[in-house]
N, C-alpha and C. Protein backbone atom coordinates (compact mmCIF):
# COMPACT_ATOMS: atom_id res chain seq x y z
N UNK A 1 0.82 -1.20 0.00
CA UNK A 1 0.00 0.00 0.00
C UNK A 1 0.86 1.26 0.00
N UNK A 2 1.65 1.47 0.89
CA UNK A 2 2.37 2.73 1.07
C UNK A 2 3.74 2.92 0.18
N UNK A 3 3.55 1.82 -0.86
CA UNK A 3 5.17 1.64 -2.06
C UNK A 3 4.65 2.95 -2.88
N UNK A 4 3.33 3.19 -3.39
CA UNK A 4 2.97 4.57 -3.72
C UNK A 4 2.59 5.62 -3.71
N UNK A 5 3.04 5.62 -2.29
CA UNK A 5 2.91 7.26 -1.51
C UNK A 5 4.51 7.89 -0.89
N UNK A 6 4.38 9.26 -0.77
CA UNK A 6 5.62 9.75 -0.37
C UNK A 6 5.32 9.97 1.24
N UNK A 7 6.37 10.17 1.37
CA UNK A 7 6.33 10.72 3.07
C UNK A 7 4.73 11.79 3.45
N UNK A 8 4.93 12.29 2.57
CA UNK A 8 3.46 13.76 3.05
C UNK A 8 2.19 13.01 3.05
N UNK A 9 1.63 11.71 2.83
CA UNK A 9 0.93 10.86 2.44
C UNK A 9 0.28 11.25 1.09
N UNK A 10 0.82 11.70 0.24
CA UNK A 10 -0.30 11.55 -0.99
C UNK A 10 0.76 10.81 -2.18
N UNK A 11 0.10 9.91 -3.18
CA UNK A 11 0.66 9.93 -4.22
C UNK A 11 1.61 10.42 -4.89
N UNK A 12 2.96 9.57 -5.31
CA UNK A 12 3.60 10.07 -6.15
C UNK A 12 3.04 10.64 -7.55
N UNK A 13 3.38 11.53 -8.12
CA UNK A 13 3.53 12.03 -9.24
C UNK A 13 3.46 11.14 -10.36
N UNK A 14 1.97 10.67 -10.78
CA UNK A 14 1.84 10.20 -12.27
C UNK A 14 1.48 8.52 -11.89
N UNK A 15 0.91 8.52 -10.17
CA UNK A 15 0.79 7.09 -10.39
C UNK A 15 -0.60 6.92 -10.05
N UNK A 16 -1.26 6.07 -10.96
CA UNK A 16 -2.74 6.30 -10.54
C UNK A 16 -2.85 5.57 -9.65
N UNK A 17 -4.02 5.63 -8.75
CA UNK A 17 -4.93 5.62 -7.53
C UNK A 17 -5.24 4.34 -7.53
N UNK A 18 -5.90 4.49 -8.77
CA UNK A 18 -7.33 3.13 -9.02
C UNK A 18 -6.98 2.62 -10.23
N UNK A 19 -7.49 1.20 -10.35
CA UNK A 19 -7.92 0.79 -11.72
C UNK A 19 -8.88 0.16 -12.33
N UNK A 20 -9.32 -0.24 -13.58
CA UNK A 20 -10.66 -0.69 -13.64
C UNK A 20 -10.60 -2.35 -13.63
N UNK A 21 -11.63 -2.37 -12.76
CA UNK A 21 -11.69 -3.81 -12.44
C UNK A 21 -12.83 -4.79 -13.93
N UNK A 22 -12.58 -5.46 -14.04
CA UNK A 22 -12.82 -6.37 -15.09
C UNK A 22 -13.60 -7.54 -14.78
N UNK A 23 -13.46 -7.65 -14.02
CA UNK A 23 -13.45 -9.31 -13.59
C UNK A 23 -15.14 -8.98 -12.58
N UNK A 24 -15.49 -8.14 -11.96
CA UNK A 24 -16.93 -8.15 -12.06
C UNK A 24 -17.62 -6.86 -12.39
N UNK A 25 -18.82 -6.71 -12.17
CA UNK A 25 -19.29 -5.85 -13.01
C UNK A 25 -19.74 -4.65 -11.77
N UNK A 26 -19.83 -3.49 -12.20
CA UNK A 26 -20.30 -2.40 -11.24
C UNK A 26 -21.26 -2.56 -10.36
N UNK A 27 -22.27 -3.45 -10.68
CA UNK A 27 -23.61 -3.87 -9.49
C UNK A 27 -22.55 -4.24 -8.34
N UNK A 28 -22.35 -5.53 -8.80
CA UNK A 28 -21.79 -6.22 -7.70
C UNK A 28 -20.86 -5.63 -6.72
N UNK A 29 -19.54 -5.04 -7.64
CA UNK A 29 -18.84 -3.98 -6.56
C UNK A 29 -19.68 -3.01 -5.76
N UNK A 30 -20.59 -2.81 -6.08
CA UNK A 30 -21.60 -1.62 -5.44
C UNK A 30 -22.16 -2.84 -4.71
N UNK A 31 -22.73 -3.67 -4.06
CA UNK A 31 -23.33 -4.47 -3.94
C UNK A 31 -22.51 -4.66 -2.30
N UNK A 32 -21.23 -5.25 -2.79
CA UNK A 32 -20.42 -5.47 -1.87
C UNK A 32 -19.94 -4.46 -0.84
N UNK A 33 -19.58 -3.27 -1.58
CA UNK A 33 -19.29 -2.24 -0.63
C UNK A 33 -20.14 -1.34 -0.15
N UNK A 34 -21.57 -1.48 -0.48
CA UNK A 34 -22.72 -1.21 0.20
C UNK A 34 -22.92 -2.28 1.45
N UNK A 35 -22.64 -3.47 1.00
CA UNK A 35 -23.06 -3.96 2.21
C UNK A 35 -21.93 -4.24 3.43
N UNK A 36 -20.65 -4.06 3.22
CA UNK A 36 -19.81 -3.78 3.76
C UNK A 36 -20.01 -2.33 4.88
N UNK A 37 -20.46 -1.38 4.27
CA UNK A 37 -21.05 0.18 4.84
C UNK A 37 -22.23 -0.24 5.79
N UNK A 38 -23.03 -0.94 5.57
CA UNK A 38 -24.10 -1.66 6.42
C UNK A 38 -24.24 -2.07 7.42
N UNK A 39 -23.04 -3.09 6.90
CA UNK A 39 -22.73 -3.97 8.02
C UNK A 39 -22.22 -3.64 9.47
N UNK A 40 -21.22 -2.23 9.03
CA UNK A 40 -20.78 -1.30 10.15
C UNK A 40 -21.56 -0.18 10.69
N UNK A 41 -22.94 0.07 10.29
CA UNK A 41 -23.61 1.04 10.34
C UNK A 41 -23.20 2.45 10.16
N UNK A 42 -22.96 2.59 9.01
CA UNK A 42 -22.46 3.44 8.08
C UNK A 42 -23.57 4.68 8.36
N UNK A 43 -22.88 5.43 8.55
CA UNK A 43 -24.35 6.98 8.47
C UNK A 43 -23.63 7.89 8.17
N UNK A 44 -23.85 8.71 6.62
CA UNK A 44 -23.24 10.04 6.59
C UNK A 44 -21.91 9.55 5.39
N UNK A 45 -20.91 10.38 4.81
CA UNK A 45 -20.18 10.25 4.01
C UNK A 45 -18.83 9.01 4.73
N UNK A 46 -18.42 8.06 3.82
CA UNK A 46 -17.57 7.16 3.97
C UNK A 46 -16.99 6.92 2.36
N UNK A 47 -15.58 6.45 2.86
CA UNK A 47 -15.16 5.57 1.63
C UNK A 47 -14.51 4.23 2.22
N UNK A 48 -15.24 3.35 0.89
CA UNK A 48 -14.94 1.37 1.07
C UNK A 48 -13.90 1.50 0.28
N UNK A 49 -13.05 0.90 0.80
CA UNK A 49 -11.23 0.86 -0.12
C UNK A 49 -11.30 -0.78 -0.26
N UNK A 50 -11.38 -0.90 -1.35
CA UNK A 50 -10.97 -2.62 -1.99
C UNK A 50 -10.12 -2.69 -2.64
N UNK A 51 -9.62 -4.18 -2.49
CA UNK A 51 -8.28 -5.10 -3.38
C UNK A 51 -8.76 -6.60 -4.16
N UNK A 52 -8.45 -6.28 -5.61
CA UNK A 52 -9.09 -7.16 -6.42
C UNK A 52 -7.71 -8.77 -6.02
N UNK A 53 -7.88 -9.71 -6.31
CA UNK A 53 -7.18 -11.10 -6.35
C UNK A 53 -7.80 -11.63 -7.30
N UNK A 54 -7.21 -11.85 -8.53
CA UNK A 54 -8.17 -12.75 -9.50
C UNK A 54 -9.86 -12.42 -9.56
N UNK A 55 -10.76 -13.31 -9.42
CA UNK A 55 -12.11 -12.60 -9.51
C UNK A 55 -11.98 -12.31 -7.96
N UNK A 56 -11.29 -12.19 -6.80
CA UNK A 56 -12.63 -11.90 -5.59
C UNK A 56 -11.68 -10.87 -5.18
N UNK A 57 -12.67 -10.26 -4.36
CA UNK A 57 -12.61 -8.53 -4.12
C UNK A 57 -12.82 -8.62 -2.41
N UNK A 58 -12.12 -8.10 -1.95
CA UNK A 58 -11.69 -8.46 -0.84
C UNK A 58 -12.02 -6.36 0.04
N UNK A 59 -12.34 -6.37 0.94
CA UNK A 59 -12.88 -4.79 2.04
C UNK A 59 -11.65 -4.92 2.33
N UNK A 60 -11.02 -4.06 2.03
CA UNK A 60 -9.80 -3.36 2.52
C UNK A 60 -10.19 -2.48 4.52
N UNK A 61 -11.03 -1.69 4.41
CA UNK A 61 -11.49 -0.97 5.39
C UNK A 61 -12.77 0.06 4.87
N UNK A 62 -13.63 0.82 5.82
CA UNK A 62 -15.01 1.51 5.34
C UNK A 62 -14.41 2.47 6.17
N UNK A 63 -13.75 3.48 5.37
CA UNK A 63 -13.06 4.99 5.85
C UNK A 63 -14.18 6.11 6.55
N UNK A 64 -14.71 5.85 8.02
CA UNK A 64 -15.47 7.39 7.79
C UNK A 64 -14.76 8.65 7.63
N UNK A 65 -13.48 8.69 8.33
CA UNK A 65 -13.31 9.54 8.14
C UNK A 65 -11.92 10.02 7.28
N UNK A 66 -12.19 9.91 5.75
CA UNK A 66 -11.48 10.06 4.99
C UNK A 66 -11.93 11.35 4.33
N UNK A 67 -10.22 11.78 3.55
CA UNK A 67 -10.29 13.21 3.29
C UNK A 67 -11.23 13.70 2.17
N UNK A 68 -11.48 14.78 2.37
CA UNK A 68 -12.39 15.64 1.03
C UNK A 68 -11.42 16.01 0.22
N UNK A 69 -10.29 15.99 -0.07
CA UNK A 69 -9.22 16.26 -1.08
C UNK A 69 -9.56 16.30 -2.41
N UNK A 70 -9.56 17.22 -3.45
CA UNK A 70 -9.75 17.61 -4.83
C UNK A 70 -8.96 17.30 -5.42
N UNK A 71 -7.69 17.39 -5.07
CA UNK A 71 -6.37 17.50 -5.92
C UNK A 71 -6.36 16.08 -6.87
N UNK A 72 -5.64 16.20 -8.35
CA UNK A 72 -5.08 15.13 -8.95
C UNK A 72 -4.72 13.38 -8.01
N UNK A 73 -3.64 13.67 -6.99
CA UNK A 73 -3.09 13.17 -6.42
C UNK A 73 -3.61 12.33 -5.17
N UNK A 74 -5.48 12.58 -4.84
CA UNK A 74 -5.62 12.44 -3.72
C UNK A 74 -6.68 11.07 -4.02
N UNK A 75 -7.48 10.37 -3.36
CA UNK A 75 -8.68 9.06 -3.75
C UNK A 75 -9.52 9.61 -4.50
N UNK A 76 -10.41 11.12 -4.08
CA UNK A 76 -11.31 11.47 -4.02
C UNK A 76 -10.85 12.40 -5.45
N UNK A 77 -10.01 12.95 -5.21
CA UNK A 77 -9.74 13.43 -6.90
C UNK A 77 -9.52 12.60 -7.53
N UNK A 78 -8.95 11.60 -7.81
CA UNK A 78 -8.89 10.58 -8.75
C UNK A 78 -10.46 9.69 -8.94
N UNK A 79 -11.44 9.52 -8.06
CA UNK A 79 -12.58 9.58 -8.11
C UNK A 79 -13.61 10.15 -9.08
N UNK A 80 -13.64 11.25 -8.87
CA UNK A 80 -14.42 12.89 -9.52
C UNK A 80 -13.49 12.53 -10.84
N UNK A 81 -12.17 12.52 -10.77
CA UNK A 81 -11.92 12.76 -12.29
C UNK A 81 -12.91 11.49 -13.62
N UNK A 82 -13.24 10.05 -12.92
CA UNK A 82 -13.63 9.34 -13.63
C UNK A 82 -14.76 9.24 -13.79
N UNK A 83 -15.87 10.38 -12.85
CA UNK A 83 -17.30 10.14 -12.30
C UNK A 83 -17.65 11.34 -13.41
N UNK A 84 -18.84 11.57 -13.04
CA UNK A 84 -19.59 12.45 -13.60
C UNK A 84 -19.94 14.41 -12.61
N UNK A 85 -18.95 13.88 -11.73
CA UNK A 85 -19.60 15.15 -10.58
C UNK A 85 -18.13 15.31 -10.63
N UNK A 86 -18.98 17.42 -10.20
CA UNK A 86 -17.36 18.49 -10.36
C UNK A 86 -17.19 18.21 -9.07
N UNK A 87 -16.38 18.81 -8.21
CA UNK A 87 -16.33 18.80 -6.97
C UNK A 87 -17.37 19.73 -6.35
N UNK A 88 -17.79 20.53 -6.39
CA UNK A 88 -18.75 21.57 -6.46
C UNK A 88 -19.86 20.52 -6.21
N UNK A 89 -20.58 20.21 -7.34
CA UNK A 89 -21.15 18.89 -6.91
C UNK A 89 -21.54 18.04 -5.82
N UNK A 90 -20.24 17.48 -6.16
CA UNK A 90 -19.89 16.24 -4.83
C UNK A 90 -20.58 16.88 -3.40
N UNK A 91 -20.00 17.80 -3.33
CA UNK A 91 -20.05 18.35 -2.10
C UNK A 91 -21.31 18.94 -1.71
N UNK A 92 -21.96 19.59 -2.69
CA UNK A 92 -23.77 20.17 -2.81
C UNK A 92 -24.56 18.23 -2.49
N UNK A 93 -24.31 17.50 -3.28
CA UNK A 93 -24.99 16.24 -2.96
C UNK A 93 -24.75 15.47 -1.42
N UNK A 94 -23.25 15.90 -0.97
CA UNK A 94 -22.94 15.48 0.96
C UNK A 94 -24.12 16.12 1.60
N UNK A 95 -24.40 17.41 1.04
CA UNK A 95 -25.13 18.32 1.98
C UNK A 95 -26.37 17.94 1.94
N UNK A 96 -26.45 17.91 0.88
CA UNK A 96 -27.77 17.45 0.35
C UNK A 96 -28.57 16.35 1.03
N UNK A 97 -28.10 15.45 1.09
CA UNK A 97 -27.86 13.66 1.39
C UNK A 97 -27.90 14.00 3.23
N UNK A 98 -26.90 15.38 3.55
CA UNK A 98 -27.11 15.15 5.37
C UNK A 98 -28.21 16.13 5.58
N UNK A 99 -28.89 16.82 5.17
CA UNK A 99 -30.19 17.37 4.99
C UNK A 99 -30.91 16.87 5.10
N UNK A 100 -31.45 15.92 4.18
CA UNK A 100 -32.30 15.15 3.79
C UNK A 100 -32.76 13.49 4.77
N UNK A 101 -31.37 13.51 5.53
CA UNK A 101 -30.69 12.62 6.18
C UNK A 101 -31.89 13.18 7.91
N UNK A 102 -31.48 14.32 7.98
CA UNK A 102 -31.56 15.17 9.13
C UNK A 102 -32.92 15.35 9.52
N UNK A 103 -33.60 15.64 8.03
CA UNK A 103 -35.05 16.10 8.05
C UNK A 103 -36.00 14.69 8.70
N UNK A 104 -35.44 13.40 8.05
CA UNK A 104 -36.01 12.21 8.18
C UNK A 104 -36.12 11.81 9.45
N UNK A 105 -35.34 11.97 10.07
CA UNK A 105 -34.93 11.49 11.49
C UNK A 105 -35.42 12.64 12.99
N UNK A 106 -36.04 13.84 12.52
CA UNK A 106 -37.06 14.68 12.78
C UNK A 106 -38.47 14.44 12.77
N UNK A 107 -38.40 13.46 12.18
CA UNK A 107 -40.44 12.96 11.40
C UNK A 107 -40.77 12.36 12.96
C-alpha cells in the first residue's frame, strides 16, 4: 500500500490511484461495498477501499473519516476525475444527502 505514496501521504507524481476492475461488473462492486457500509452502520459520508485477487474482491477498510481532497493526487480526486460530478457537486450532494438525512430522522 504505502510503495505509492511519499512521506506527506499523498501519491507520487503520475501514479494512478485506481484501476478498472474487469473481472466483475459495477452492481456487484456496489453491492459489496454497500453492504460492507451496512454492516458497520455506516451513516453520513464514507469511503470502502478494496483489493481485487483474481475474480474476488476483498474490504480493505469503510473509511469514515477520509479526506475531502480535490487534488489530482488524492482518492477522491482521482474519483471525480472518472465520475460524472465536479467537486462543487460532490459536495452540494454530501449536503444534500445530510439534509435530507436530518429532516427524516425529525419525522
Amino acid at each position: 500500500y504505502w510503495s505509492g505514496y511519499g512521506y506527506n501521504g499523498y501519491a507520487i507524481q503520475g501514479e494512478k490511484l485506481w484501476q478498472s476492475i474487469p473481472v466483475k461488473s459495477d452492481e456487484q462492486i456496489e453491492s459489496i461495498v454497500r453492504n460492507a457500509y451496512i454492516a458497520l452502520n455506516g451513516n453520513g459520508y464514507a469511503r470502502v477501499d478494496i483489493r481485487t485477487e483474481g475474480t474476488n474482491i476483498y474490504v480493505l477498510e469503510v473509511n469514515a473519516n477520509c479526506s475531502i481532497g480535490f487534488g489530482n493526487n488524492t482518492p477522491l480526486g482521482e474519483i471525480l476525475d472518472i465520475s460524472s460530478y465536479t467537486p462543487a457537486q460532490f459536495v452540494h450532494h454530501l449536503i444534500q444527502l445530510a439534509l435530507n438525512r436530518n429532516f427524516k430522522e425529525k419525522k
